[in-house]
Protein backbone atom coordinates (compact mmCIF):
# COMPACT_ATOMS: atom_id res chain seq x y z
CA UNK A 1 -58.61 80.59 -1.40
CA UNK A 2 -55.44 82.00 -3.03
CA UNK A 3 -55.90 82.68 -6.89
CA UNK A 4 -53.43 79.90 -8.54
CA UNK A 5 -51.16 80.84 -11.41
CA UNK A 6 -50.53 81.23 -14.18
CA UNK A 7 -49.25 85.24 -13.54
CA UNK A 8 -48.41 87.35 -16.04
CA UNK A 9 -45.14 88.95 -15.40
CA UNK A 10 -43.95 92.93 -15.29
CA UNK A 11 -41.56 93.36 -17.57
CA UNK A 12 -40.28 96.49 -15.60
CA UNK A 13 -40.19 94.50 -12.32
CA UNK A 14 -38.15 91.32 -11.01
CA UNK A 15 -40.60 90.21 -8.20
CA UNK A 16 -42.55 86.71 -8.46
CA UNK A 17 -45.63 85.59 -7.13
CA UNK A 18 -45.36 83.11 -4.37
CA UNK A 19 -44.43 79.37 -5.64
CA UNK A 20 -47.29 77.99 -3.72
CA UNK A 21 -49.53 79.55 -6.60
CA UNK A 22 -48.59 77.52 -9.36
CA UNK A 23 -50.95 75.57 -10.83
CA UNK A 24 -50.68 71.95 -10.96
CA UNK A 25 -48.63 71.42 -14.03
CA UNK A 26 -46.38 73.63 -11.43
CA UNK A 27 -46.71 76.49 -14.00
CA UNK A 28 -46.55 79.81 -12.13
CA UNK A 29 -45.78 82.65 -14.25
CA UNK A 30 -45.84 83.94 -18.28
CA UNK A 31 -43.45 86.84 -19.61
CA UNK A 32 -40.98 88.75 -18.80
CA UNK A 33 -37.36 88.74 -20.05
CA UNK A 34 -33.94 86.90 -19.26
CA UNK A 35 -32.05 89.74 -17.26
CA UNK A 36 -29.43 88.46 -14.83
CA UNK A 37 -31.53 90.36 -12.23
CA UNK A 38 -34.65 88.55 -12.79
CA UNK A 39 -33.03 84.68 -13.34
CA UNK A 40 -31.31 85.22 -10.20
CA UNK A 41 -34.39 86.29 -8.27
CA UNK A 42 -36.43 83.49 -9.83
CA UNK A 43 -33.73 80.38 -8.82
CA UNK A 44 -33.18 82.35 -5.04
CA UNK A 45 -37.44 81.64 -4.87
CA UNK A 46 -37.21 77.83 -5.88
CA UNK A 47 -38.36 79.12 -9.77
CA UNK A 48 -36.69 78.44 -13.25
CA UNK A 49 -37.72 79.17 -16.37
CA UNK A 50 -38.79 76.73 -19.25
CA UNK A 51 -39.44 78.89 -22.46
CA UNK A 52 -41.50 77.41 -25.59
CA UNK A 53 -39.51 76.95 -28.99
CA UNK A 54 -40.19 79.60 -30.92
CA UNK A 55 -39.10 83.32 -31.57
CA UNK A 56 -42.41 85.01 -30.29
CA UNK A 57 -43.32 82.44 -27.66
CA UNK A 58 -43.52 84.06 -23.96
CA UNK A 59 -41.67 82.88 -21.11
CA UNK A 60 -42.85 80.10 -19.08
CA UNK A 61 -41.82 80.45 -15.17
CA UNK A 62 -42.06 76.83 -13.17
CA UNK A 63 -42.01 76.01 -9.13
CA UNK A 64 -43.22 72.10 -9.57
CA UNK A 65 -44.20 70.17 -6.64
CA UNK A 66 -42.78 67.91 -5.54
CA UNK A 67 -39.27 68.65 -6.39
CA UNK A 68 -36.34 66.17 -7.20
CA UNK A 69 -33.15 66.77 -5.40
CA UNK A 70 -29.73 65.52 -5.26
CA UNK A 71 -27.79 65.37 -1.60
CA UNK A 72 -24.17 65.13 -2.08
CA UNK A 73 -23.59 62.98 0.52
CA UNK A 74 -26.39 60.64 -0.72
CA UNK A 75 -25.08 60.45 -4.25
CA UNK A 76 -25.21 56.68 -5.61
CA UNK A 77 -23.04 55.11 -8.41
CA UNK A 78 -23.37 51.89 -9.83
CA UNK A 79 -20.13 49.18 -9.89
CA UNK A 80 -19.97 49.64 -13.68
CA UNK A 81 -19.83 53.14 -13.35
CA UNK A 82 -16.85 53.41 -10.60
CA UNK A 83 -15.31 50.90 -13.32
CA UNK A 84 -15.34 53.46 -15.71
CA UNK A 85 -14.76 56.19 -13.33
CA UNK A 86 -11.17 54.31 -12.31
CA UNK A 87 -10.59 53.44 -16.12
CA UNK A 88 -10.28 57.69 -16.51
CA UNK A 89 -11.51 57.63 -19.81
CA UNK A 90 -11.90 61.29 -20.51
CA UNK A 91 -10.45 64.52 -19.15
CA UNK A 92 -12.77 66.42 -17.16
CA UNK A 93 -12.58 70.13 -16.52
CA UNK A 94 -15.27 73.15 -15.73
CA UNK A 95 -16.09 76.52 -17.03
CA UNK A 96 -13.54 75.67 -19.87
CA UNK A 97 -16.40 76.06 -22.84
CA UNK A 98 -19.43 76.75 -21.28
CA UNK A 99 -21.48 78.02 -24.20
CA UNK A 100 -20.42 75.01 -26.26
CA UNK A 101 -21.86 72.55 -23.79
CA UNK A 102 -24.94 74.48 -23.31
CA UNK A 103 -25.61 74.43 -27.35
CA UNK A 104 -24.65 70.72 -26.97
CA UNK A 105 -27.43 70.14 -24.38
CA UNK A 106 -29.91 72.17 -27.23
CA UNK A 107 -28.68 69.91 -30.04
CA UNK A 108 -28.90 66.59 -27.84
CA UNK A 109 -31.84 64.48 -29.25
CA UNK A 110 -34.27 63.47 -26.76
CA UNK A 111 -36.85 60.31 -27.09
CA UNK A 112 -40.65 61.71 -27.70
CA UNK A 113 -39.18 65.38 -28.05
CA UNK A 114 -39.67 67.40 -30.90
CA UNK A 115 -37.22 70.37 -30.76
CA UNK A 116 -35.58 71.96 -27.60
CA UNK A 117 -36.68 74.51 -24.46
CA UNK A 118 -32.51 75.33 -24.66
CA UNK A 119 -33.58 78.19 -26.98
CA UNK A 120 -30.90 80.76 -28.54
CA UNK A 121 -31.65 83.80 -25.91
CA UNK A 122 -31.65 81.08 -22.76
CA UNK A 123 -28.39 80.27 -24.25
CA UNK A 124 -27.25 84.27 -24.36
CA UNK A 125 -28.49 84.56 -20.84
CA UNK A 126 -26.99 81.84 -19.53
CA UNK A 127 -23.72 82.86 -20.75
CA UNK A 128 -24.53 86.39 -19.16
CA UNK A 129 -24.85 84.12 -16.01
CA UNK A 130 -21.70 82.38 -16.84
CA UNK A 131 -19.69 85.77 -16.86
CA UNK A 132 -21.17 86.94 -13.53
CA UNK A 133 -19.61 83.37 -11.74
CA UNK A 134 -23.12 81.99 -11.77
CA UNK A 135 -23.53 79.55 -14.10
CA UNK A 136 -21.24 76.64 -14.47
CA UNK A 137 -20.07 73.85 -17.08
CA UNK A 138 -18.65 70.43 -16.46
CA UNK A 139 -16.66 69.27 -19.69
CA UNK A 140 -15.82 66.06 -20.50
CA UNK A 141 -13.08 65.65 -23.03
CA UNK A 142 -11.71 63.18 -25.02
CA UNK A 143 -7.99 63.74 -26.96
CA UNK A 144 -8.91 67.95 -27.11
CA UNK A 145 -12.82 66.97 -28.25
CA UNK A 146 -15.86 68.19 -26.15
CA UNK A 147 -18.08 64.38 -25.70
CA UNK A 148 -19.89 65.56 -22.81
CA UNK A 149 -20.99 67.58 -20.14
CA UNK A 150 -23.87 69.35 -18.19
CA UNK A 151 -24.21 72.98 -17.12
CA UNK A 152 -25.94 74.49 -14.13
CA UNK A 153 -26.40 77.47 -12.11
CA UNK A 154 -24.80 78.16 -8.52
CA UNK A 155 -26.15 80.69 -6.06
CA UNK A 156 -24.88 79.89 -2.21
CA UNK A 157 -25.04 76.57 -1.37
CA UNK A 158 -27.55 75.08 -4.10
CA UNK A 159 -26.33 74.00 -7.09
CA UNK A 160 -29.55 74.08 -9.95
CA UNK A 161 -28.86 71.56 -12.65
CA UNK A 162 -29.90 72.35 -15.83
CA UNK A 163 -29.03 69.83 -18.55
CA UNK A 164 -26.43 67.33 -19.52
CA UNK A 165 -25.71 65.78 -23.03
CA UNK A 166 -23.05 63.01 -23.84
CA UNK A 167 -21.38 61.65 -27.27
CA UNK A 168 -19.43 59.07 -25.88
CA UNK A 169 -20.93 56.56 -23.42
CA UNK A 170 -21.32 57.75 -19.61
CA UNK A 171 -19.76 60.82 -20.66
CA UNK A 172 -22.05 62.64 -19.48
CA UNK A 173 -22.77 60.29 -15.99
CA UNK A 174 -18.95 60.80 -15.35
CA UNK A 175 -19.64 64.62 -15.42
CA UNK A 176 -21.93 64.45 -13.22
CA UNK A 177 -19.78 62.39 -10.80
CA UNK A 178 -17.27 65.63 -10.75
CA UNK A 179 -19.65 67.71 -9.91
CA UNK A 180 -21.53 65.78 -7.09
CA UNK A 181 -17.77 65.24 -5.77
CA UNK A 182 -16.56 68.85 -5.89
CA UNK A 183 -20.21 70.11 -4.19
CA UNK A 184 -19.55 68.02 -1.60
CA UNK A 185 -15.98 68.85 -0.87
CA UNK A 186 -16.93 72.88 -1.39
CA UNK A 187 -19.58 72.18 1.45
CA UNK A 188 -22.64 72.47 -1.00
CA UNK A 189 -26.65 71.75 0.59
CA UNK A 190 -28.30 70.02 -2.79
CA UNK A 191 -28.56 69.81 -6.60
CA UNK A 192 -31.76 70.83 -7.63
CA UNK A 193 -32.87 68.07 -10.77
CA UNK A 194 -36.17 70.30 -10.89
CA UNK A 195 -38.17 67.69 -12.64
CA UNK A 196 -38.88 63.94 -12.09
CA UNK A 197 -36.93 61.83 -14.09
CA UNK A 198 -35.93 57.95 -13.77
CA UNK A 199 -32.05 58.54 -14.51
CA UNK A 200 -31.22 60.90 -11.49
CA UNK A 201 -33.40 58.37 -8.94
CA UNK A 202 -31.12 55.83 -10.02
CA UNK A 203 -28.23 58.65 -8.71
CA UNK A 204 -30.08 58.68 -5.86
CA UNK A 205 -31.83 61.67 -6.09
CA UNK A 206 -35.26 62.10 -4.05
CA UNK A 207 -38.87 63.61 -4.56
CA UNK A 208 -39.45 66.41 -1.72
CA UNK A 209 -42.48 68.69 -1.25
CA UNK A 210 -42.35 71.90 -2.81
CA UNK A 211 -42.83 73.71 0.69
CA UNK A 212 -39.53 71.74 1.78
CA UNK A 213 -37.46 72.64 -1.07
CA UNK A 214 -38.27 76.29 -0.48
CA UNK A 215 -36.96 76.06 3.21
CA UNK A 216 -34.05 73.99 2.54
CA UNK A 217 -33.49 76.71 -0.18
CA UNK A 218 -33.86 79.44 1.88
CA UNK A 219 -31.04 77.62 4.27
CA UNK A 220 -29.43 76.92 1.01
CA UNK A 221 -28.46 80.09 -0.03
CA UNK A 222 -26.86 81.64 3.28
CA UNK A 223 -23.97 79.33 3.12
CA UNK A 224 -21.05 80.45 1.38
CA UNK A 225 -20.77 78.03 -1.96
CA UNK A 226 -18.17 78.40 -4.46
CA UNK A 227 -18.24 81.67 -6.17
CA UNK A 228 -16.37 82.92 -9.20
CA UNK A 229 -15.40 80.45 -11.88
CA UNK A 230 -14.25 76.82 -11.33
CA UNK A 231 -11.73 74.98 -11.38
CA UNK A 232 -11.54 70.62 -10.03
CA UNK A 233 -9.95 71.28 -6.69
C-alpha cells in the first residue's frame, strides 16, 4: 500500500508527490516556497496551496477528494439574480486592480473564521502570477469604488477559483456571472471551486472524484484558454 501524505517538500525542487497520496483531510504536502515555478506545477497536478496564518507557519499543499467544479455551460442563476444582472448595477471589469481585490478577499470576514489563509506572501505571489498573465481579477465597481470581486488563476482551459468578497449585495455573485460568461465564450473546460461549499452548488457546481478531476485536468490544460491579461470581450 502506497505511503499517504503528508510529504515534506524540497525546497530546491518543484516536483509533487502524486495527489492520490493525500491523506483524507486531502492534505498532501508541507513546505516549500511560493515561486511561480512551483504554483504553476502544483495547479497543472490538480494541487493548491492553503498556508496557515502566521509568519513562520509552513506551507500546506491540498488535492481534496472529491472535488467541486463549475461547467460553464451548466452554470445556474436564480430569477432574482438575472433581475439584478439586467438592472446593471455595477461596472464590471478584470485585471483592472488585482492586488486590491485579492487583499479584499483577506480582509472579508467569514462566519466561524478566525483570521485568513489569504496571507501577505500568497498575496505577493499571486501578484507575481498576475504579471506572468496567470492570475486573474473580476472587479465590480460602483461610481469609481471597488464593492466586489473574486480572483483566480488560469492555466489552459481550467480556470482555478480562488476567492471572492463583496460590499454591496450580489456584488460579488454578479462577478462571478462575468466570469462563468466570458469562460464559456473563450471556450474554457471548468472552474475549479476546490472545496465543498453550499453557495457554488446553488451555481450549479458539482462534487467529482479526485481521479476525474485529474483527467479532465489533464484534458484541461491542452486547450488553448485565454492567455495574457483580460479584458470583457
Amino acid at each position: 500500500m502506497d505511503q499517504k501524505g503528508p510529504f515534506r517538500l524540497d525546497d530546491r525542487r518543484f516536483a509533487f508527490p502524486p495527489p492520490r497520496l493525500a491523506d483524507p483531510s486531502g492534505l498532501l504536502a508541507v513546505g516549500g516556497g511560493l515561486e511561480p515555478r512551483r504554483l504553476l506545477a502544483a495547479y497543472r497536478s490538480g494541487i493548491f496551496p492553503w498556508p496557515l496564518p502566521g509568519p513562520d507557519e509552513p506551507m500546506l499543499w491540498f488535492s481534496p477528494d472529491p472535488r467541486l467544479v463549475l461547467y460553464p455551460k451548466r452554470f445556474r442563476t436564480s430569477r432574482s439574480l438575472r433581475r439584478e444582472l439586467r438592472r446593471a448595477p455595477f461596472e464590471v471589469t478584470m485585471d483592472t486592480r488585482f492586488r486590491a481585490v485579492i487583499t479584499a478577499c483577506a480582509e472579508n470576514p467569514r462566519p466561524g473564521q478566525e483570521g485568513t489563509w489569504i496571507t501577505e506572501p500568497l498575496i505577493d505571489a499571486f501578484e507575481r502570477l498576475h504579471r506572468l498573465g496567470h492570475a486573474h481579477s473580476v472587479e465590480c465597481l460602483q461610481d469609481g469604488e471597488l464593492v466586489g470581486g473574486l480572483y483566480g488563476v488560469s492555466i489552459g482551459g481550467a480556470f482555478f477559483g480562488e476567492s471572492m468578497f463583496a460590499r454591496r449585495s450580489d456584488a460579488s455573485k454578479i462577478a462571478l456571472v462575468h466570469l462563468v460568461r466570458c469562460l464559456e465564450r473563450w471556450g474554457y473546460a471548468f472552474v475549479d471551486c476546490q472545496q465543498v461549499t453550499a453557495h457554488m452548488l446553488r451555481f450549479g457546481a458539482e462534487e467529482i472524484s479526485r481521479g476525474r478531476f485529474l483527467a479532465e485536468l489533464e484534458a484541461a490544460l491542452r486547450l488553448p484558454g485565454c492567455p495574457g491579461s483580460w479584458r470583457p470581450p
